[in-house]
PDB file of N, CA and C in Angstrom:
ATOM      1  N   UNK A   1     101.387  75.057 130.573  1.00  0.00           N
ATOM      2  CA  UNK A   1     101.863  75.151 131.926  1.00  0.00           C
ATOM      3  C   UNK A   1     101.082  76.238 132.659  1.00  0.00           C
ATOM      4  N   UNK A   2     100.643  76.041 134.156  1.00  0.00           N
ATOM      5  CA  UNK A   2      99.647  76.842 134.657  1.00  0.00           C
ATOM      6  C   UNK A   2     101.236  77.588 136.049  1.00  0.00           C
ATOM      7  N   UNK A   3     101.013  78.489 135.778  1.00  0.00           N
ATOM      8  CA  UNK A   3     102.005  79.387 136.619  1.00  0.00           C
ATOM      9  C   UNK A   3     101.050  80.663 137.465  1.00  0.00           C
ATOM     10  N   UNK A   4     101.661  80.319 139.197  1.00  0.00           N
ATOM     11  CA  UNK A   4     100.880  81.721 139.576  1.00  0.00           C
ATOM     12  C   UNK A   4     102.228  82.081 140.400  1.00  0.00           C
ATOM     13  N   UNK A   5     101.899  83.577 140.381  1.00  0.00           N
ATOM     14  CA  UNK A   5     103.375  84.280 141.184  1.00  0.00           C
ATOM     15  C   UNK A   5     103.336  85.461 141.686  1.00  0.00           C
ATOM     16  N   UNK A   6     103.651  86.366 142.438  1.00  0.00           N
ATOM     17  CA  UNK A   6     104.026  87.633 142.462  1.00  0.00           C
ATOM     18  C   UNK A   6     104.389  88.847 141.465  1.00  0.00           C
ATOM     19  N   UNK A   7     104.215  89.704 140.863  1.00  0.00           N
ATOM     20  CA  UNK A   7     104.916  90.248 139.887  1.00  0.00           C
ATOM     21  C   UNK A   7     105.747  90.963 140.476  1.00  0.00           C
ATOM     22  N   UNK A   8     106.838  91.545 140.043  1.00  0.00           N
ATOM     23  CA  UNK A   8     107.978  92.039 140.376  1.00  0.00           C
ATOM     24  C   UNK A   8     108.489  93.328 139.127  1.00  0.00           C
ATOM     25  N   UNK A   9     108.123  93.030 138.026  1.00  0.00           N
ATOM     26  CA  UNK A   9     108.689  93.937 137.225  1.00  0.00           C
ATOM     27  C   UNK A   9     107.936  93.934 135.869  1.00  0.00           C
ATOM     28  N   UNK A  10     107.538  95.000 135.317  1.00  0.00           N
ATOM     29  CA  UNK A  10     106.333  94.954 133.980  1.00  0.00           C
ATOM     30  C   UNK A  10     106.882  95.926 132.746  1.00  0.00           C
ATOM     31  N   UNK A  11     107.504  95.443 131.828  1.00  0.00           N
ATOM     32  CA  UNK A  11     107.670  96.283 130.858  1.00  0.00           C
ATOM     33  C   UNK A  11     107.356  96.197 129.541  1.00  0.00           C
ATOM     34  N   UNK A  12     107.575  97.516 129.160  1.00  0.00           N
ATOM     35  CA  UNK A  12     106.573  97.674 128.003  1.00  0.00           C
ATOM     36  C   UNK A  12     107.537  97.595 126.556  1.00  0.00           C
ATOM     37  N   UNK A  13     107.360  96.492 125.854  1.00  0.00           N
ATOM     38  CA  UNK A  13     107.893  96.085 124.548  1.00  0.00           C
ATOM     39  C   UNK A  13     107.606  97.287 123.303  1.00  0.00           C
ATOM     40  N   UNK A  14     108.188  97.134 122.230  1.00  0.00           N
ATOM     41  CA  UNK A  14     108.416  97.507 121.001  1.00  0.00           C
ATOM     42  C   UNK A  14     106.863  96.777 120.786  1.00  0.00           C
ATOM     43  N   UNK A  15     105.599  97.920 119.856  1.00  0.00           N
ATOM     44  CA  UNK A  15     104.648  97.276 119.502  1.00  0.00           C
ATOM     45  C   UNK A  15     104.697  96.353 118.047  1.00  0.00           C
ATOM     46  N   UNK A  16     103.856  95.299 117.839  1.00  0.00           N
ATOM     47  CA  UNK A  16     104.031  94.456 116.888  1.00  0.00           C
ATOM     48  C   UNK A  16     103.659  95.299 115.472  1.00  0.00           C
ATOM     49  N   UNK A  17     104.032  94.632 114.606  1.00  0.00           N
ATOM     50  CA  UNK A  17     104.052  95.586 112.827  1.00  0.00           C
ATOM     51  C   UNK A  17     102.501  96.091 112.739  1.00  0.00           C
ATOM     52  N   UNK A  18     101.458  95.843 113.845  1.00  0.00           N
ATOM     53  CA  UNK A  18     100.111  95.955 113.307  1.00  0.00           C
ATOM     54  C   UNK A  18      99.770  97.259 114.580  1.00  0.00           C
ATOM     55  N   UNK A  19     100.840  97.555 115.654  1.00  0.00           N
ATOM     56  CA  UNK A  19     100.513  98.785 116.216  1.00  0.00           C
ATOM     57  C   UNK A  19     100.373  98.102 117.799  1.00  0.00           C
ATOM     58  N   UNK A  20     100.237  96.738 117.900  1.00  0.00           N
ATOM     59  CA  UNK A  20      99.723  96.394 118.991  1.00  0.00           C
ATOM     60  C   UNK A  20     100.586  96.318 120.414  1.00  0.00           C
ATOM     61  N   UNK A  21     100.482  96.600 121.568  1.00  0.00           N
ATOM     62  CA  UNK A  21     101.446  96.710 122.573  1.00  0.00           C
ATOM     63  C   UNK A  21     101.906  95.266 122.913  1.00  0.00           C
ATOM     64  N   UNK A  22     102.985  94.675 123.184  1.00  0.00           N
ATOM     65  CA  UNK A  22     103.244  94.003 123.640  1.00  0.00           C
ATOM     66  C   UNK A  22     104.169  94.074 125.244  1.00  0.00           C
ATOM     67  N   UNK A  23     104.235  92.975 125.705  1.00  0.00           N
ATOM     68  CA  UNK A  23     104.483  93.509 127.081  1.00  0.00           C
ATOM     69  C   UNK A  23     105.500  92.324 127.815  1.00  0.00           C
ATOM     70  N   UNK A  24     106.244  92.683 128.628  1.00  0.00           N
ATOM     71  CA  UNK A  24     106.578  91.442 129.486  1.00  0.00           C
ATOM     72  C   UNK A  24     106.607  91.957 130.926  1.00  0.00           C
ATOM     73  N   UNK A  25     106.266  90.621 131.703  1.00  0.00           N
ATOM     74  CA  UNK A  25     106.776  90.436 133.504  1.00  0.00           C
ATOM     75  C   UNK A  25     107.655  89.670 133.601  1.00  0.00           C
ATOM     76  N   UNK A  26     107.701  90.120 135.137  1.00  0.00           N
ATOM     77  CA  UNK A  26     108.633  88.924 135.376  1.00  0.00           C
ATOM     78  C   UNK A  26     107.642  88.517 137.232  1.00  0.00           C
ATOM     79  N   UNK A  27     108.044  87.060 137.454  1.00  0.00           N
ATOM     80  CA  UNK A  27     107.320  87.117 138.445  1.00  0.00           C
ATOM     81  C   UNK A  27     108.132  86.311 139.364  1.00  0.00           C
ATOM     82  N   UNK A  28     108.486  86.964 140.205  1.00  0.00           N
ATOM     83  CA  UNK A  28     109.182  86.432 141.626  1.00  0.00           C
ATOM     84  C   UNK A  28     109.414  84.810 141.779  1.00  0.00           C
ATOM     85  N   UNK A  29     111.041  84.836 141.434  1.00  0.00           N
ATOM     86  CA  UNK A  29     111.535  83.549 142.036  1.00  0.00           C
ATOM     87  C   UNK A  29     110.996  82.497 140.592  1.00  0.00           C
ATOM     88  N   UNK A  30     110.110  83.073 139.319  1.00  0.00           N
ATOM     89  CA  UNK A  30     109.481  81.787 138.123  1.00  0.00           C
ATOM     90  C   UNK A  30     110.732  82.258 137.292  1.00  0.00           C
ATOM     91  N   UNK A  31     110.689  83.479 136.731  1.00  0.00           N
ATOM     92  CA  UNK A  31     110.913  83.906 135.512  1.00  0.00           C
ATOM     93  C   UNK A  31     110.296  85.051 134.660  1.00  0.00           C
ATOM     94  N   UNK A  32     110.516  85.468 133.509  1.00  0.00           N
ATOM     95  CA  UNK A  32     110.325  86.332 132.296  1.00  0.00           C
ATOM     96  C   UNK A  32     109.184  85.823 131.434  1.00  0.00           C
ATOM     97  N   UNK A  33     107.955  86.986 131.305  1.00  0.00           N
ATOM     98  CA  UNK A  33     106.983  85.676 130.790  1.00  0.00           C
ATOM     99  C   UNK A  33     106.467  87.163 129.722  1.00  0.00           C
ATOM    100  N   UNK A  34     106.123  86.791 128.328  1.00  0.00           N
ATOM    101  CA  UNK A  34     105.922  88.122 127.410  1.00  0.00           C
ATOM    102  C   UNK A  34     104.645  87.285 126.407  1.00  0.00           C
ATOM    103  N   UNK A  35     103.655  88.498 126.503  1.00  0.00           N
ATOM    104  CA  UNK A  35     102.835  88.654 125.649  1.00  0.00           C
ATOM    105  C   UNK A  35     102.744  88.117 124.192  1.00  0.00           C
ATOM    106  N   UNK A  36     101.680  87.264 123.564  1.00  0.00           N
ATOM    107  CA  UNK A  36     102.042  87.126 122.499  1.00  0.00           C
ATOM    108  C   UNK A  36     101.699  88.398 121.179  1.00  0.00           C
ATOM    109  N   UNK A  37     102.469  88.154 120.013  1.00  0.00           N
ATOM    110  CA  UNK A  37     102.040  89.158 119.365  1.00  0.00           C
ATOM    111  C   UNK A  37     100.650  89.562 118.588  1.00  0.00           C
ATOM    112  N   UNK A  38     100.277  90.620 118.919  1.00  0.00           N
ATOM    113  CA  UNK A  38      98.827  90.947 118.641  1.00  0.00           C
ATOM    114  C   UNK A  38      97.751  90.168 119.349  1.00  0.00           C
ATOM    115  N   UNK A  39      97.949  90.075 120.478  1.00  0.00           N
ATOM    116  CA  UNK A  39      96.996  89.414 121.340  1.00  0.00           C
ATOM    117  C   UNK A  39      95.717  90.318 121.899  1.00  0.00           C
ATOM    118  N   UNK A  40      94.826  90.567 121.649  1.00  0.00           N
ATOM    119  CA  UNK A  40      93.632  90.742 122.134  1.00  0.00           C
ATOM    120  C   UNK A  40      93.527  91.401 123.690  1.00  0.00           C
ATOM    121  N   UNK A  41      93.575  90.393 124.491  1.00  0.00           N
ATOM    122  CA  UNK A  41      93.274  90.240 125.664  1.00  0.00           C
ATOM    123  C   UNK A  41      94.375  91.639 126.654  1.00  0.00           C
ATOM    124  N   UNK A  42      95.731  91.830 125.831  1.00  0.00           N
ATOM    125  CA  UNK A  42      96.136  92.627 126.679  1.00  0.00           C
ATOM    126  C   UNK A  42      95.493  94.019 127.179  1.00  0.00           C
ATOM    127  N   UNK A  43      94.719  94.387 126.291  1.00  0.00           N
ATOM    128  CA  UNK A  43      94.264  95.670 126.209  1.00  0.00           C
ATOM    129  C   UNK A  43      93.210  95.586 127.964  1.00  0.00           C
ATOM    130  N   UNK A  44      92.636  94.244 128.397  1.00  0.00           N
ATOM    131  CA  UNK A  44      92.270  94.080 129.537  1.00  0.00           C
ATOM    132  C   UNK A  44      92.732  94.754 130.949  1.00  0.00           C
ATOM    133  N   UNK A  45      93.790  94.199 130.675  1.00  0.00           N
ATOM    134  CA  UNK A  45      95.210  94.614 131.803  1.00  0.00           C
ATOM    135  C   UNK A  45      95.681  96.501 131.877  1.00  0.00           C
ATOM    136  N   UNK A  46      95.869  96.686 133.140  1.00  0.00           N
ATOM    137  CA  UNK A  46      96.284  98.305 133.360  1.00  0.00           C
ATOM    138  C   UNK A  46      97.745  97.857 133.767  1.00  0.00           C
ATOM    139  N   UNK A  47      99.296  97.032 132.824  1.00  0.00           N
ATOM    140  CA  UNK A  47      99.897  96.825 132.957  1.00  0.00           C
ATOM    141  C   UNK A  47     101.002  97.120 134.260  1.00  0.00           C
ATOM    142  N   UNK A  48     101.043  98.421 134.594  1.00  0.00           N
ATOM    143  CA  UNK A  48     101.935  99.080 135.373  1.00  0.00           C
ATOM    144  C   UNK A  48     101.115  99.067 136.591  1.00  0.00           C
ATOM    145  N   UNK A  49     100.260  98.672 137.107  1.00  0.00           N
ATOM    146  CA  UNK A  49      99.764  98.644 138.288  1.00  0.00           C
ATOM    147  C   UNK A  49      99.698  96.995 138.576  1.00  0.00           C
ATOM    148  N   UNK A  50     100.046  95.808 137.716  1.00  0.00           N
ATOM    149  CA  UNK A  50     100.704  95.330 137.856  1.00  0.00           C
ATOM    150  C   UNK A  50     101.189  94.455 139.098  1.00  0.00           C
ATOM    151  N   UNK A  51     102.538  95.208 139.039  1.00  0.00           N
ATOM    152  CA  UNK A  51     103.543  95.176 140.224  1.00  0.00           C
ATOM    153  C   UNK A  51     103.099  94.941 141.447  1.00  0.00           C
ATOM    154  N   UNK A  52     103.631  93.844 142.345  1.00  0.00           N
ATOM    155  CA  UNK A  52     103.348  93.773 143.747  1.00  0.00           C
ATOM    156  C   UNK A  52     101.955  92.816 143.612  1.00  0.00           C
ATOM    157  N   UNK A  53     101.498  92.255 142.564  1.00  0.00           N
ATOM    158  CA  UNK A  53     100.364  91.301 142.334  1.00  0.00           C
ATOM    159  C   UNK A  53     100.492  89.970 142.101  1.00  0.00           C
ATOM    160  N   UNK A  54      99.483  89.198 142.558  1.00  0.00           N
ATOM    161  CA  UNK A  54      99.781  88.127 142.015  1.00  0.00           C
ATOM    162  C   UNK A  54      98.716  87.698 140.970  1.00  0.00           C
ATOM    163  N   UNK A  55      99.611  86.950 140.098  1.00  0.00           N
ATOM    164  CA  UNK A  55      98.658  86.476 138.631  1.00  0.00           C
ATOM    165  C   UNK A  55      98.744  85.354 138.723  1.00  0.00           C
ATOM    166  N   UNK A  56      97.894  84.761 137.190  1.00  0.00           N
ATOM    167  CA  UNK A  56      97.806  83.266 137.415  1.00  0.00           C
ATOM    168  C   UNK A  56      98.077  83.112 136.068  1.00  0.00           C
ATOM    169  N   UNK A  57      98.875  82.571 134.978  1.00  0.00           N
ATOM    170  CA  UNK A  57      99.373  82.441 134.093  1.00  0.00           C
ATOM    171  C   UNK A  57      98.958  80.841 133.153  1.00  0.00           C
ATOM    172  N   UNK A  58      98.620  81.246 132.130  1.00  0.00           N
ATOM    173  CA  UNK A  58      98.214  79.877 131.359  1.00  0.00           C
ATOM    174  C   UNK A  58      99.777  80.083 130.608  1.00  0.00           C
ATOM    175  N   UNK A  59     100.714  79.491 130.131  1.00  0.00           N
ATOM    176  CA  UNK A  59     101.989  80.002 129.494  1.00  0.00           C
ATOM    177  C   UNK A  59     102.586  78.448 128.447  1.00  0.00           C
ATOM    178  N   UNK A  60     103.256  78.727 127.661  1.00  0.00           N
ATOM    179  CA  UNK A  60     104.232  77.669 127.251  1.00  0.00           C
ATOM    180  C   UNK A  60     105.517  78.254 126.448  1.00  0.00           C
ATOM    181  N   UNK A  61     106.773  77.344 126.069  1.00  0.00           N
ATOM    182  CA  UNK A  61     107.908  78.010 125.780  1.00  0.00           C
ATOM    183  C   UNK A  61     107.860  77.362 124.554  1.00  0.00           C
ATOM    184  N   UNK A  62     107.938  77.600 123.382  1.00  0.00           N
ATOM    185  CA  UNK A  62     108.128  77.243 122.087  1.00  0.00           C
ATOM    186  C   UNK A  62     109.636  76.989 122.080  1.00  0.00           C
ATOM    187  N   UNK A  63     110.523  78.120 122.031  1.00  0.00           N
ATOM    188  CA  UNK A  63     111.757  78.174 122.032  1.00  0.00           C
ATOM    189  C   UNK A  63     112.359  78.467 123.554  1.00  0.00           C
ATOM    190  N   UNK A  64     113.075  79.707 123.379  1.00  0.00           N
ATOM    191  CA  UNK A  64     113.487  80.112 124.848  1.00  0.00           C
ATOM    192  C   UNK A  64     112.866  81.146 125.705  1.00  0.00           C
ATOM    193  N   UNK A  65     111.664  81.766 125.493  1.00  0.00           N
ATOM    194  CA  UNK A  65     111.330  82.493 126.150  1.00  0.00           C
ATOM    195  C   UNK A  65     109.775  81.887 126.315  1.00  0.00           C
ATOM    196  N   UNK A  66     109.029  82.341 127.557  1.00  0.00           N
ATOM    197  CA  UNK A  66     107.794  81.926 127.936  1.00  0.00           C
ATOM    198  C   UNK A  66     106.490  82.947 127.366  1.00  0.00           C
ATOM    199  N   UNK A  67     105.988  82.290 126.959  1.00  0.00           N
ATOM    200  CA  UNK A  67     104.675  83.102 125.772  1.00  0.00           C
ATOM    201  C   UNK A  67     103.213  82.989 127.253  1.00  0.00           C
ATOM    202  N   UNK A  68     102.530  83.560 127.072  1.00  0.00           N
ATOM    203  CA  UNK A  68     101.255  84.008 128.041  1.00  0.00           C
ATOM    204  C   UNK A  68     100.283  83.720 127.087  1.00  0.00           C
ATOM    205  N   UNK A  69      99.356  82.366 127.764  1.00  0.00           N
ATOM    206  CA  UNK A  69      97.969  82.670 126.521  1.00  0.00           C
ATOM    207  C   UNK A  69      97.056  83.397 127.301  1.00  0.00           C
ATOM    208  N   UNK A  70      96.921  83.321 128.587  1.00  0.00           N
ATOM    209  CA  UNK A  70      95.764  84.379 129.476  1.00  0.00           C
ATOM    210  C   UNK A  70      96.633  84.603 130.572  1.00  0.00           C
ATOM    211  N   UNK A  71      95.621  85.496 131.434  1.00  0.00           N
ATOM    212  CA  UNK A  71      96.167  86.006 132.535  1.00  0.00           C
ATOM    213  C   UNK A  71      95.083  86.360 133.249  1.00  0.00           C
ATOM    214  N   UNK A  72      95.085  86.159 134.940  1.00  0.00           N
ATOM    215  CA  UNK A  72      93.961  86.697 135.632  1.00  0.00           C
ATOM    216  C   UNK A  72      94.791  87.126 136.707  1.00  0.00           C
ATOM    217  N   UNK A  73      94.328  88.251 137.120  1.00  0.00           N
ATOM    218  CA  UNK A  73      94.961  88.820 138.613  1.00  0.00           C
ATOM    219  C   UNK A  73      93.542  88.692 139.692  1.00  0.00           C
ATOM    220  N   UNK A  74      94.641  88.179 140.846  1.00  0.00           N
ATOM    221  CA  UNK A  74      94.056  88.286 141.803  1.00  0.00           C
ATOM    222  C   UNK A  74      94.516  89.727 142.502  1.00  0.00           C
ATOM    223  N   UNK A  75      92.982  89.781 143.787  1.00  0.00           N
ATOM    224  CA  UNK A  75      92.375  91.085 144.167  1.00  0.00           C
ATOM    225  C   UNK A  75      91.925  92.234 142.870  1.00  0.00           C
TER     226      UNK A  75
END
């Protein structure tokens, strides 16, 4: 599922057993969308600046919560 949105809120998860940060947003009016574990790519992102952006989300839900395979911000 391709999702783009506003962000609204960015927080910072419990890191995975290997040290790695994990993270979630949330983005205006979609939903709660969190990092997968030990993913690479987050280290890209300056998470907390964030906020007030809009992203563009590659995502899917296995179970009940929405997993992020990339992410690009615009500006």
């Amino acid at each position: 599922m391709q999702v783009q949105g506003k962000v609204t809120k960015v927080w910072n998860r419990n890191n995975s057993r290997n040290g790695n940060p994990t993270w979630e947003i949330e983005l205006e009016g979609i939903g709660v969308f969190k990092t997968p574990t030990d993913a690479g790519w987050v280290y890209a992102h300056t998470w907390r600046n964030l906020v007030g952006k809009t992203v563009y989300l590659q995502a899917h839900r296995p179970r009940k919560n929405w997993i992020m395979h990339e992410m690009r911000v615009e500006g």
